[in-house]
Protein backbone atom coordinates (compact mmCIF):
# COMPACT_ATOMS: atom_id res chain seq x y z
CA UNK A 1 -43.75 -73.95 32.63
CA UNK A 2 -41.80 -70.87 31.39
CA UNK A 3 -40.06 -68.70 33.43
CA UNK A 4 -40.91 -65.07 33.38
CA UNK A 5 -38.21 -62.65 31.86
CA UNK A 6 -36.37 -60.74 35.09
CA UNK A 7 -36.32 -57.03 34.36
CA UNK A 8 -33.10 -55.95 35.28
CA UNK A 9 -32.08 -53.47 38.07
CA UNK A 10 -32.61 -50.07 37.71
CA UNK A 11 -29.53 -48.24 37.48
CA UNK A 12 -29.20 -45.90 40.23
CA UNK A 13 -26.22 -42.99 40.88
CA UNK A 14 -24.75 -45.55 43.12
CA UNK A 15 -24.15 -47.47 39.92
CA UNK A 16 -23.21 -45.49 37.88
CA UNK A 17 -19.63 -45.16 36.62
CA UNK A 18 -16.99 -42.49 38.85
CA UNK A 19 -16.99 -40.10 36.11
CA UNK A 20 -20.39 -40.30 35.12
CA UNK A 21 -21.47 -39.58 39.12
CA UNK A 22 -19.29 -36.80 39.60
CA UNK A 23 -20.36 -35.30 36.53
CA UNK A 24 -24.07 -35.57 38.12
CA UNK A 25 -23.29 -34.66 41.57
CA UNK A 26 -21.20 -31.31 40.07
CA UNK A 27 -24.11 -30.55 38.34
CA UNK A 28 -26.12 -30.75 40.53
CA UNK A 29 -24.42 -29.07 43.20
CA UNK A 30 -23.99 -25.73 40.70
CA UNK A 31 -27.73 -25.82 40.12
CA UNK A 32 -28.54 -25.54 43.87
CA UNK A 33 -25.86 -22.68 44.88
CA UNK A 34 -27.03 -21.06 41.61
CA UNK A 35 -30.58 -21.04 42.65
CA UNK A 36 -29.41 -19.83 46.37
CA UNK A 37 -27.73 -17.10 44.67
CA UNK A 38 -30.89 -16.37 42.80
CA UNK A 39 -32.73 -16.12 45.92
CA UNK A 40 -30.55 -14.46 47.84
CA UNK A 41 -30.83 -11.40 44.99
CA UNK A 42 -34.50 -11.58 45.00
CA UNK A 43 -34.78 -10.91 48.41
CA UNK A 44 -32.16 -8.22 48.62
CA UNK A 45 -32.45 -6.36 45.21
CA UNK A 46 -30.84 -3.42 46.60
CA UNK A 47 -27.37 -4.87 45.91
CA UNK A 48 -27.70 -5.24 42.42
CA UNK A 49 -28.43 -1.41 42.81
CA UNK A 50 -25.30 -0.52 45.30
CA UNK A 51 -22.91 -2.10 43.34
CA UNK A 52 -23.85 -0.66 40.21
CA UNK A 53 -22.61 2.58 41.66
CA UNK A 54 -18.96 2.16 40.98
CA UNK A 55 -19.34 0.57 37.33
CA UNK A 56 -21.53 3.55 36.38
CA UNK A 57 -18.98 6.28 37.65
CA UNK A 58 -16.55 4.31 35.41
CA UNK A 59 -18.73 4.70 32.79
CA UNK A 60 -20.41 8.26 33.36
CA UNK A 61 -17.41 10.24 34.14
CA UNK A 62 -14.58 8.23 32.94
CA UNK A 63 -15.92 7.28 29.58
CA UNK A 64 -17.88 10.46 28.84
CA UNK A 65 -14.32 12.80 29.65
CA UNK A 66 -12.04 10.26 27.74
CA UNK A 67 -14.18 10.27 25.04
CA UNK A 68 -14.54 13.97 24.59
CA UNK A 69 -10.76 14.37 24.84
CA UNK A 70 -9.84 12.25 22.43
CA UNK A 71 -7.05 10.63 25.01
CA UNK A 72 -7.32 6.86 24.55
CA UNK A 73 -6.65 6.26 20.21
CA UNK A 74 -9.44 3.10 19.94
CA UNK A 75 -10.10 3.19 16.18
CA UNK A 76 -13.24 3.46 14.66
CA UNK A 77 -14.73 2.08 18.00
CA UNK A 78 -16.59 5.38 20.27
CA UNK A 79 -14.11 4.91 23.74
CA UNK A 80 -17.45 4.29 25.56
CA UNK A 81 -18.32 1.76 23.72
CA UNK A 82 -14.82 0.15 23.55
CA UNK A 83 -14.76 0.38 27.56
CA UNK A 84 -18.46 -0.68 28.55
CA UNK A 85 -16.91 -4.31 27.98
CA UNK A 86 -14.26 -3.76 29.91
CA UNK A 87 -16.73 -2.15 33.04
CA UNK A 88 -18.67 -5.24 32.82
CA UNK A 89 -15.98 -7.67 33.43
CA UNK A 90 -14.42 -5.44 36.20
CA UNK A 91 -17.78 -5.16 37.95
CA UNK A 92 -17.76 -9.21 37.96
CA UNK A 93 -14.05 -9.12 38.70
CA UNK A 94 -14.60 -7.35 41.70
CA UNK A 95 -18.55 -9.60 43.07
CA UNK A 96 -16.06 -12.90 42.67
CA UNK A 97 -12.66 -12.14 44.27
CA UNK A 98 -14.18 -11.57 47.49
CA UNK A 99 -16.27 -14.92 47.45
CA UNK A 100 -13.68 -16.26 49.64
CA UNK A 101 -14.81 -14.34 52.38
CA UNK A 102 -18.54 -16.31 51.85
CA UNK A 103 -16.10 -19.45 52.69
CA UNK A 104 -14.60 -18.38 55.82
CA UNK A 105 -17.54 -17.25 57.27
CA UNK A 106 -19.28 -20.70 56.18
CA UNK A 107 -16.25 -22.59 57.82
CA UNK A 108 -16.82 -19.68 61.25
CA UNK A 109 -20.49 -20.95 61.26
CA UNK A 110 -19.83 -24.57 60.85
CA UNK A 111 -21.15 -25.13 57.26
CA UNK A 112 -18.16 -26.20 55.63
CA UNK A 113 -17.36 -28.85 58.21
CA UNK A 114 -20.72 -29.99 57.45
CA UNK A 115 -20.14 -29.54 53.73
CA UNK A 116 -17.19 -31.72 53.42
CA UNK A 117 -18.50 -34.79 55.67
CA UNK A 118 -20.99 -35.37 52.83
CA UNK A 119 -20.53 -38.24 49.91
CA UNK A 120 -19.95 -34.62 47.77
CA UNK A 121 -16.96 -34.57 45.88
CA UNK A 122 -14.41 -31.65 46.88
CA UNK A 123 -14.31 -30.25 42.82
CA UNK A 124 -18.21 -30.74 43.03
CA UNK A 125 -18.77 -28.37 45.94
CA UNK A 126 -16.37 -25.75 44.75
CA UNK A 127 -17.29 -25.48 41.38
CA UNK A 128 -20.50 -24.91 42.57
CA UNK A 129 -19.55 -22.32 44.32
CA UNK A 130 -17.50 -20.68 40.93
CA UNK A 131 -20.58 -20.78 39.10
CA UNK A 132 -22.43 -18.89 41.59
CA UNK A 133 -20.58 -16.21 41.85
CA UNK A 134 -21.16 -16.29 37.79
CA UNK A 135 -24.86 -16.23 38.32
CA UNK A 136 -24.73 -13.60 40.85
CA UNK A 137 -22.09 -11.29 38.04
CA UNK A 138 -24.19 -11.81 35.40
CA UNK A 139 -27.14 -10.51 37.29
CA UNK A 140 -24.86 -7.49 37.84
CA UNK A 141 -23.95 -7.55 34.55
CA UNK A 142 -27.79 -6.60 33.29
CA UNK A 143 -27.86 -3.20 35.44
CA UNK A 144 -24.26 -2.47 33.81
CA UNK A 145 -25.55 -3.02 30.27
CA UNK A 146 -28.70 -1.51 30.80
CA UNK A 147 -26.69 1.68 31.74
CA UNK A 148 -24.53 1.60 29.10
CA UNK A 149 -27.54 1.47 26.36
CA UNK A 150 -29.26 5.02 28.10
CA UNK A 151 -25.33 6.30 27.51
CA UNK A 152 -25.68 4.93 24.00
CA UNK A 153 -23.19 2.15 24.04
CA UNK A 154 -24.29 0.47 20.72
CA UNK A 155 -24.42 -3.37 21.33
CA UNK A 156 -25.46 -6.25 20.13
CA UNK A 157 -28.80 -7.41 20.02
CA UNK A 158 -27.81 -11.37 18.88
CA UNK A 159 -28.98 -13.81 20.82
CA UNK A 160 -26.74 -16.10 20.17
CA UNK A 161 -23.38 -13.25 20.96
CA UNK A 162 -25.64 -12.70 24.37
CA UNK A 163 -25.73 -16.32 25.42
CA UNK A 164 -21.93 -16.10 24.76
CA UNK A 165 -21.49 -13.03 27.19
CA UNK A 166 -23.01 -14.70 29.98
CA UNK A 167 -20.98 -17.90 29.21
CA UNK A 168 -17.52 -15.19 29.25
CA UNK A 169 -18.91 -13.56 32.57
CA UNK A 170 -19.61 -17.17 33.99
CA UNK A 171 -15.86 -18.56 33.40
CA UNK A 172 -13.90 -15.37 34.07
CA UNK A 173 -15.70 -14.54 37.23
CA UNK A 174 -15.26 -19.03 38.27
CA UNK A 175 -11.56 -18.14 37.65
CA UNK A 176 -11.66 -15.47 40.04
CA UNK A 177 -13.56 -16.78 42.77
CA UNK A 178 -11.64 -20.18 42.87
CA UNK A 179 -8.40 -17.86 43.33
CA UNK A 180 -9.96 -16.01 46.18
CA UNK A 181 -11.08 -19.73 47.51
CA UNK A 182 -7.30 -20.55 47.29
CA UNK A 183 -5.88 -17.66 48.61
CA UNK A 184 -8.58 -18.46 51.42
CA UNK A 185 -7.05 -21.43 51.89
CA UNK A 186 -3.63 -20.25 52.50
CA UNK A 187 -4.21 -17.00 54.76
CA UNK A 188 -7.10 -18.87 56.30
CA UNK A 189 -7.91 -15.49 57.81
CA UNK A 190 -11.01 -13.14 56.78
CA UNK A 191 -8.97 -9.91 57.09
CA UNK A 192 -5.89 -11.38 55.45
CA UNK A 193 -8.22 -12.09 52.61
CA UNK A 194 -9.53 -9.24 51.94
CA UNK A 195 -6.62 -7.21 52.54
CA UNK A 196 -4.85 -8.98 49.52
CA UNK A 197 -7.93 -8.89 47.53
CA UNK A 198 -8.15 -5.62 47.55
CA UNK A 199 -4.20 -5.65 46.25
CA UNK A 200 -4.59 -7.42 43.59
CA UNK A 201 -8.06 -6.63 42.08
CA UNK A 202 -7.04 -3.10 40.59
CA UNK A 203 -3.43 -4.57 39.36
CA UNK A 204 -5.39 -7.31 37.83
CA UNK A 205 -7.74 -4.46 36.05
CA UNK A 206 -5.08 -1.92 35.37
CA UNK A 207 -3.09 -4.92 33.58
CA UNK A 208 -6.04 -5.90 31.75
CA UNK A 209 -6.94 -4.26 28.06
CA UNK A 210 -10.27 -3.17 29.57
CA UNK A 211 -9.00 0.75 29.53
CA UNK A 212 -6.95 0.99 26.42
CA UNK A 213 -5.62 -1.15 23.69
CA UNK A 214 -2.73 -3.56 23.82
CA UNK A 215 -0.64 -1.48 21.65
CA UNK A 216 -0.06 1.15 24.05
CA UNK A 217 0.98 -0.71 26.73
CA UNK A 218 4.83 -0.86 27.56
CA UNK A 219 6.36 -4.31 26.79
CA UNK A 220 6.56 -4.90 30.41
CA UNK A 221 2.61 -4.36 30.90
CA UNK A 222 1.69 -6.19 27.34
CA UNK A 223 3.62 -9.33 29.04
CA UNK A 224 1.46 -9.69 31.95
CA UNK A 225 -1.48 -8.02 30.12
CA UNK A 226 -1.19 -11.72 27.67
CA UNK A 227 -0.99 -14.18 30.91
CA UNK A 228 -3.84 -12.08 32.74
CA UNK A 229 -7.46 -14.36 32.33
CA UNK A 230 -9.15 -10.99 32.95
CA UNK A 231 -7.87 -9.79 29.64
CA UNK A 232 -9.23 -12.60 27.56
CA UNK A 233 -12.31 -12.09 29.11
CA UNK A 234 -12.89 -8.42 28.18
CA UNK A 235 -11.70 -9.32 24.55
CA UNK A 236 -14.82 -11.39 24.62
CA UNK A 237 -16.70 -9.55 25.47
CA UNK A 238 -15.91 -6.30 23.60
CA UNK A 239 -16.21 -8.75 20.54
CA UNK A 240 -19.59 -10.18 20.92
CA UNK A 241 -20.96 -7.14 22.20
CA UNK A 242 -19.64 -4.19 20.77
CA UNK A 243 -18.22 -5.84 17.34
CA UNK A 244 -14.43 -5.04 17.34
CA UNK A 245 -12.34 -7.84 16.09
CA UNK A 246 -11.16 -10.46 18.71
CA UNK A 247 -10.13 -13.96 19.08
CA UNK A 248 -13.01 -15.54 20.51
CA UNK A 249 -11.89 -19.11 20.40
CA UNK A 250 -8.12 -18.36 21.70
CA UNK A 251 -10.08 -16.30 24.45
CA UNK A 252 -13.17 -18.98 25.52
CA UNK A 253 -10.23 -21.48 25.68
CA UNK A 254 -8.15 -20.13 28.15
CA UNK A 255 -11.04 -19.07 30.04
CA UNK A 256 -11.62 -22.73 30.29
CA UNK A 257 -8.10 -23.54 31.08
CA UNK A 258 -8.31 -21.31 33.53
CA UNK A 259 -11.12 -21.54 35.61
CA UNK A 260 -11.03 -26.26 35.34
CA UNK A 261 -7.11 -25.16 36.43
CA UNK A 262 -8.56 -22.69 39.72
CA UNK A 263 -11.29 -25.05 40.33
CA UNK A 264 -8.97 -27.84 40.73
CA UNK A 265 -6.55 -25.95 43.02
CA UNK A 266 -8.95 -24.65 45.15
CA UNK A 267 -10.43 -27.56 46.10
CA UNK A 268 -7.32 -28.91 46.63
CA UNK A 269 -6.77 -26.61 49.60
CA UNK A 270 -10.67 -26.57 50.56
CA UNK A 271 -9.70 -29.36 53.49
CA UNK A 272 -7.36 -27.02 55.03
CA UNK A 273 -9.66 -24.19 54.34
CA UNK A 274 -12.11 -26.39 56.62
CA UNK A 275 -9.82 -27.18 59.82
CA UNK A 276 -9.22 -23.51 59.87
């Protein structure tokens, strides 16, 4: 009599390899808060509209008077066109460093304690969290672009330089929101938090290449300007959408770095964060 062939077990995500599961669970955790985020912006559209306010008074009076003038040397480049870049990566700079504030009020309501009970990896939950606040600046960004085409920013129409602007926006605006996890995590505080936030986010601007070029920075400000993230993020952008010669691979690496370096710390101090 022969014996019938066993099919072996299906492999399930309790058998899978460490690596291989956290990978999953990461995943899957960033596609869930993303959708939330998604959700959350459908059903209150209104804040896409209120915090395009700010980015277009940059742009409207800021650009339009600097550009007229003659002030701010950028080349060939129209100013407006070389600072619509730079808007678009403040306007994310400033949706993600306050996501820390999302945290403490989730640890105030008893979510996080929930959170962090749960088979979830610490990195998993956090980096979902990063990647929201990308989906939630990229939504942004669209209102800022938007009004920088009926100003008549000339950008790019590639798909392909697109797909990379929403990758830049993603990673910069992770980078940011895991620091304002781990500053969470220190202060522990919701005013403490946002008073510092509020510190460092127009430093972290002014310091930044988003207003003017490089060259006429002091030495001082060209020092921090090369070891601030939100500069290699603007000289993404400005070069996929706008054209002007950057170094895209020096500047999607250290967003990278960056953001795999904030996501690690923050979750690091996410346990504290959670006993309050």
């Amino acid at each position: 009599m022969s014996v019938l062939p066993v099919a072996p077990p299906a492999a399930s995500a309790d058998t899978e390899p460490g690596p291989l599961r956290l990978v999953r669970t990461t995943l899957s955790r960033i596609g869930t808060m993303c959708l939330v985020e998604l959700q959350k912006l459908r059903h209150d559209r209104t804040e896409l509209v209120t915090r395009a306010v700010q980015p277009a008074l940059w742009l409207i009076v800021f650009g339009q008077v600097f550009t007229r003038i003659h002030a701010i040397p950028t080349g060939s480049t129209p100013y407006l066109d070389f600072l619509a870049p730079g808007i678009l990566a403040q306007s994310a700079l400033f949706i993600a460093i306050f996501y820390g504030i999302q945290i403490i009020w989730e640890r105030d309501a008893g979510v996080l304690s929930k959170l962090m009970v749960t088979p979830t990896p610490r990195v998993a939950l956090v980096a979902a969290k990063a990647f929201a606040a990308g989906v939630r600046a990229v939504a942004q960004a669209v209102v800022v672009l938007i009004l920088a085409l009926v100003l008549g920013v000339s950008l790019t129409g590639n798909p392909l330089k697109l797909l990379g602007v929403v990758v830049a926006l993603m990673l910069g605006s992770a980078f940011f929101c895991c620091l304002s996890i781990t500053i969470a995590g220190l202060v522990l505080s919701r005013d403490r938090l946002m008073g510092i936030g509020q510190a460092i986010t127009m430093p972290l601007f002014f310091a930044s290449n988003a207003l003017y070029p490089v060259e006429l920075m002091p030495g001082w400000l060209q020092v921090i300007n090369h070891v601030n993230p939100l500069s290699y993020e603007v000289d993404a952008l400005r070069g996929l959408l706008v054209g002007t010669e950057a170094t895209i691979t020096l500047d999607f690496g250290v967003l990278v770095v960056a953001a795999a370096f904030m996501i690690t710390v923050a979750s690091a101090l996410l346990p504290r964060l959670s006993r309050g």
